[in-house]
Protein backbone atom coordinates (compact mmCIF):
# COMPACT_ATOMS: atom_id res chain seq x y z
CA UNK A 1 -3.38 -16.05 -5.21
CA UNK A 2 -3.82 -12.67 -3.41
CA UNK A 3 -0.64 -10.56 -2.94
CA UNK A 4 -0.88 -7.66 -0.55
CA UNK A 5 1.34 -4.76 -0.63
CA UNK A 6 1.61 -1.58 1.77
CA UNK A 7 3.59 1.32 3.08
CA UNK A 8 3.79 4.71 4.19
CA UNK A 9 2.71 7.54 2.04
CA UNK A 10 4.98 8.02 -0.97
CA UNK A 11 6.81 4.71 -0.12
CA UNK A 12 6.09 3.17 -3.89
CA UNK A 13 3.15 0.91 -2.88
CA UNK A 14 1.34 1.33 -6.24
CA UNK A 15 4.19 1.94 -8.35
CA UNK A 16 5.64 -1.52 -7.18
CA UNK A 17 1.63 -3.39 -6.71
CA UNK A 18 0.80 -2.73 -10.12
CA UNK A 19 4.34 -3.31 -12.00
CA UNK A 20 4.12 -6.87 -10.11
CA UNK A 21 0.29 -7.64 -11.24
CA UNK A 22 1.72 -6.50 -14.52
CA UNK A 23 4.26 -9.49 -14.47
CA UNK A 24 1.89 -12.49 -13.04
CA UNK A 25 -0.94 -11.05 -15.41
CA UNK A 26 -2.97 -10.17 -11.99
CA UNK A 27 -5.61 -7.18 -11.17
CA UNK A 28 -4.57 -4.22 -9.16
CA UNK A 29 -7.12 -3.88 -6.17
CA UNK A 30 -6.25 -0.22 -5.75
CA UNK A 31 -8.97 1.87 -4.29
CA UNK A 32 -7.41 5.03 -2.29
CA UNK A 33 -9.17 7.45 0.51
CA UNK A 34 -7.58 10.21 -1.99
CA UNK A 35 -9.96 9.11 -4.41
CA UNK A 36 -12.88 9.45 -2.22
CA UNK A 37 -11.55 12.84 -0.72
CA UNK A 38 -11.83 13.86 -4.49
CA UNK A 39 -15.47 12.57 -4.89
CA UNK A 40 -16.28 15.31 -2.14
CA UNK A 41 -13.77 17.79 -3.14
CA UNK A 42 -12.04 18.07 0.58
CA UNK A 43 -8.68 17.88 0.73
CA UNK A 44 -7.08 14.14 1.07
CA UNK A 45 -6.17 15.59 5.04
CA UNK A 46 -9.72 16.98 5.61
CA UNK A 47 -11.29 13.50 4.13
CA UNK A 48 -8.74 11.54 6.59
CA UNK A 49 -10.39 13.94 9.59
CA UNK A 50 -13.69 12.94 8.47
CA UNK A 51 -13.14 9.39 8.78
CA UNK A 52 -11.35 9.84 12.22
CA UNK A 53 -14.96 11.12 13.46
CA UNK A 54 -16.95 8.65 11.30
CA UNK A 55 -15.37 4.97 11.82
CA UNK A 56 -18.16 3.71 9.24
CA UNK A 57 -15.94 4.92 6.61
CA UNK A 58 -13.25 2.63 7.19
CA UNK A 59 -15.11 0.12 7.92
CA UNK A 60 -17.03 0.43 4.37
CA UNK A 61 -13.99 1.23 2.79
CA UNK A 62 -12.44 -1.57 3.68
CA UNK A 63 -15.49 -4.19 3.18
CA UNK A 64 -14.97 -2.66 -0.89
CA UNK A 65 -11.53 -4.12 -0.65
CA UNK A 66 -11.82 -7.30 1.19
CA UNK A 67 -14.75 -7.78 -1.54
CA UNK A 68 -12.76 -6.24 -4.90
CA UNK A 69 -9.96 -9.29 -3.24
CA UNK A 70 -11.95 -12.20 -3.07
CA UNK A 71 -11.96 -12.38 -6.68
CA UNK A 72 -8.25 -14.04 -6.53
CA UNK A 73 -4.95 -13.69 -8.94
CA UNK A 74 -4.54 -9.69 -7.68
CA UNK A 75 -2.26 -7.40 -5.64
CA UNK A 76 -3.81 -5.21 -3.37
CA UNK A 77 -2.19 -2.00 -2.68
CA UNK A 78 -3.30 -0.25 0.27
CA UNK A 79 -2.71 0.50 3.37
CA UNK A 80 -4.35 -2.33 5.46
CA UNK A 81 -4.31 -4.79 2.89
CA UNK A 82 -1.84 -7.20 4.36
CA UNK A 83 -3.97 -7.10 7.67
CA UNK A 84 -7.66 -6.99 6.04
CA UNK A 85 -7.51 -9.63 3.22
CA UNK A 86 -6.49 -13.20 3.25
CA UNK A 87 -3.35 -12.30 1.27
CA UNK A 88 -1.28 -15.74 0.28
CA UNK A 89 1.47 -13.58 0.68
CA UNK A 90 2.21 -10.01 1.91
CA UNK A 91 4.64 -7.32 0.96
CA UNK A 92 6.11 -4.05 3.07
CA UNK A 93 7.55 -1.22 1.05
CA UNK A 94 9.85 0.95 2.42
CA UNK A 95 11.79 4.23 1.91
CA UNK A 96 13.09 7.08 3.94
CA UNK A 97 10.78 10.26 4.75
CA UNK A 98 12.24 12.63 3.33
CA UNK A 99 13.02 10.04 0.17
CA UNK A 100 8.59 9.87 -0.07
CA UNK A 101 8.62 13.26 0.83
CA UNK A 102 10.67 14.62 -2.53
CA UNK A 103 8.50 12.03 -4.43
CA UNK A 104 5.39 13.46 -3.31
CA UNK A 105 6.11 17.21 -3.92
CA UNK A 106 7.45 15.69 -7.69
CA UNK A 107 3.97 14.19 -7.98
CA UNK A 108 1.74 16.33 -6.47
CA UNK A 109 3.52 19.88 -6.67
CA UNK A 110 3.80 20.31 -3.51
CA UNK A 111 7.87 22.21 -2.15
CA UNK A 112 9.84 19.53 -0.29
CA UNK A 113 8.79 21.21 3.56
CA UNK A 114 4.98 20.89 2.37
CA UNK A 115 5.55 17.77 1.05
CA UNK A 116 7.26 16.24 4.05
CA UNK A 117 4.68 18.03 6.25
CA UNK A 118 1.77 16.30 4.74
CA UNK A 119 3.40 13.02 5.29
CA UNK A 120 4.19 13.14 8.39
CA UNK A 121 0.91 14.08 9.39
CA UNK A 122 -1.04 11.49 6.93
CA UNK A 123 1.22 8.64 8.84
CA UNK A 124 0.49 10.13 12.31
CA UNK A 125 -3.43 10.32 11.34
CA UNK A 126 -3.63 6.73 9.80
CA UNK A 127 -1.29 4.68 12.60
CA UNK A 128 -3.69 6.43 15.45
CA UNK A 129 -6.88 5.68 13.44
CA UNK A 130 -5.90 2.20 12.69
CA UNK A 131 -4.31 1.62 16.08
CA UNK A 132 -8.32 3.15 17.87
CA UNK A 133 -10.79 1.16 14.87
CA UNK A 134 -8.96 -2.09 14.50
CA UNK A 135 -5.95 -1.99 17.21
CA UNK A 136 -3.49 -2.27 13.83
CA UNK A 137 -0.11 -1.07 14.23
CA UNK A 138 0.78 -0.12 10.74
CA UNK A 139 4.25 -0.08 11.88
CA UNK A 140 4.26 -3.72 13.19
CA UNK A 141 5.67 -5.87 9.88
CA UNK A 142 6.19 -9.72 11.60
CA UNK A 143 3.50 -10.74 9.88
CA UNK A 144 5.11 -9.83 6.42
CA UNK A 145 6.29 -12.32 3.74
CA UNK A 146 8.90 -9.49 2.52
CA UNK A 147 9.81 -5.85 3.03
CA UNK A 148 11.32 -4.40 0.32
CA UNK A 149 13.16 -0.86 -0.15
CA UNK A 150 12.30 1.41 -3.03
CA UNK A 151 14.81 3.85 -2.30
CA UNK A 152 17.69 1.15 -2.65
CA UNK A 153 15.66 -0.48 -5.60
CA UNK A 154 14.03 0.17 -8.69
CA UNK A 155 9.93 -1.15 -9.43
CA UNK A 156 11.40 -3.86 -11.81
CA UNK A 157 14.00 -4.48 -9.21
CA UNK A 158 11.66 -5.19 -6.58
CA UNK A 159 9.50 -7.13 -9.00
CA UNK A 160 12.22 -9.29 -9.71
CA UNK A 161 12.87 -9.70 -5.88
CA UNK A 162 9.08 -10.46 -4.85
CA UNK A 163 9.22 -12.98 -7.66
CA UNK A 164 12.67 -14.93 -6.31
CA UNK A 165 10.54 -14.61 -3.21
CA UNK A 166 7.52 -15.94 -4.24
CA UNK A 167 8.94 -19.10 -5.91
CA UNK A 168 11.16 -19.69 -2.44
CA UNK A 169 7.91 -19.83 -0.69
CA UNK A 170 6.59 -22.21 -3.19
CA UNK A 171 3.83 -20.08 -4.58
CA UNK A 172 4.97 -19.50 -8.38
CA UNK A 173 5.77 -22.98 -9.99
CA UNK A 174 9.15 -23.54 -10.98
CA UNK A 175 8.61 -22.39 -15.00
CA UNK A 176 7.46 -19.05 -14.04
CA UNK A 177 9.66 -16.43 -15.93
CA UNK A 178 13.62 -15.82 -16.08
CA UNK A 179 13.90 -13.90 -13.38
């Protein structure tokens, strides 16, 4: 089975992607453009300019995932996943701006205004880039399984929720765990 998770910068993607493979004894398919802005030592921003200019970078980018999924029994945390794998069932994670805003300045070190800034720019930049490459409105979630607040729930909160949710839509037999 292939579980695909996504939201907006800060929104608990990971947190929640890899705290779920954790319980079904899955592989997080994880790779990030933050990583690869790293590699070349740009800024995460700068990197996300780059690949505004240069569609190939998506588009090899997200090849590596649909590739690093096809393996089976994962969750796939990024931000097209639900819309570039074949995902048996597909997750939206939610929360507030300014709620992923305080949790990126906590993470990064970045003050709140800096913080909330950043985010509102890196969710401008992807939605428009997704919306020109691939006509994907990130903000479109009907084809979602579940959405899922992290600022109303905890990681093993929403772990326990997917799961309820997973077994309602017959995909986790009916011994799987307590919860």
């Amino acid at each position: 089975m292939i579980i695909a998770v996504s939201g907006l910068s800060g929104s608990g993607k990971n947190t929640f992607g890899k705290a779920l493979a954790e319980e079904l004894g899955y592989h997080v398919v994880c790779p990030t453009f933050k990583d690869l802005a790293e590699k070349e030592g740009v800024s995460l921003l700068e990197f996300q300019k780059k690949a505004g200019k240069m569609p190939e970078i998506d588009r090899k980018f997200d090849e590596m995932l649909k590739e690093k999924a096809s393996e089976g029994e994962c969750v796939v945390t990024t931000w097209l996943g639900p819309w570039m794998v074949d995902a048996d069932f597909r997750v939206w994670v939610d929360a507030p701006q300014e709620v992923r805003a305080k949790r990126l300045a906590e993470r990064d070190g970045f003050s709140f205004e800096d913080a909330l800034e950043h985010i509102k720019q890196r969710d401008a930049d992807n939605r428009a880039r997704y919306l020109k490459l691939y006509n994907i409105d990130i903000m479109e979630h009907g084809k979602f399984d579940l959405e899922i607040s992290s600022e109303e729930n905890r990681p093993e909160e929403m772990v326990k929720i997917a799961i309820r949710a997973l077994k309602e839509k017959g995909l986790l037999g009916e011994i799987y765990g307590s919860n």
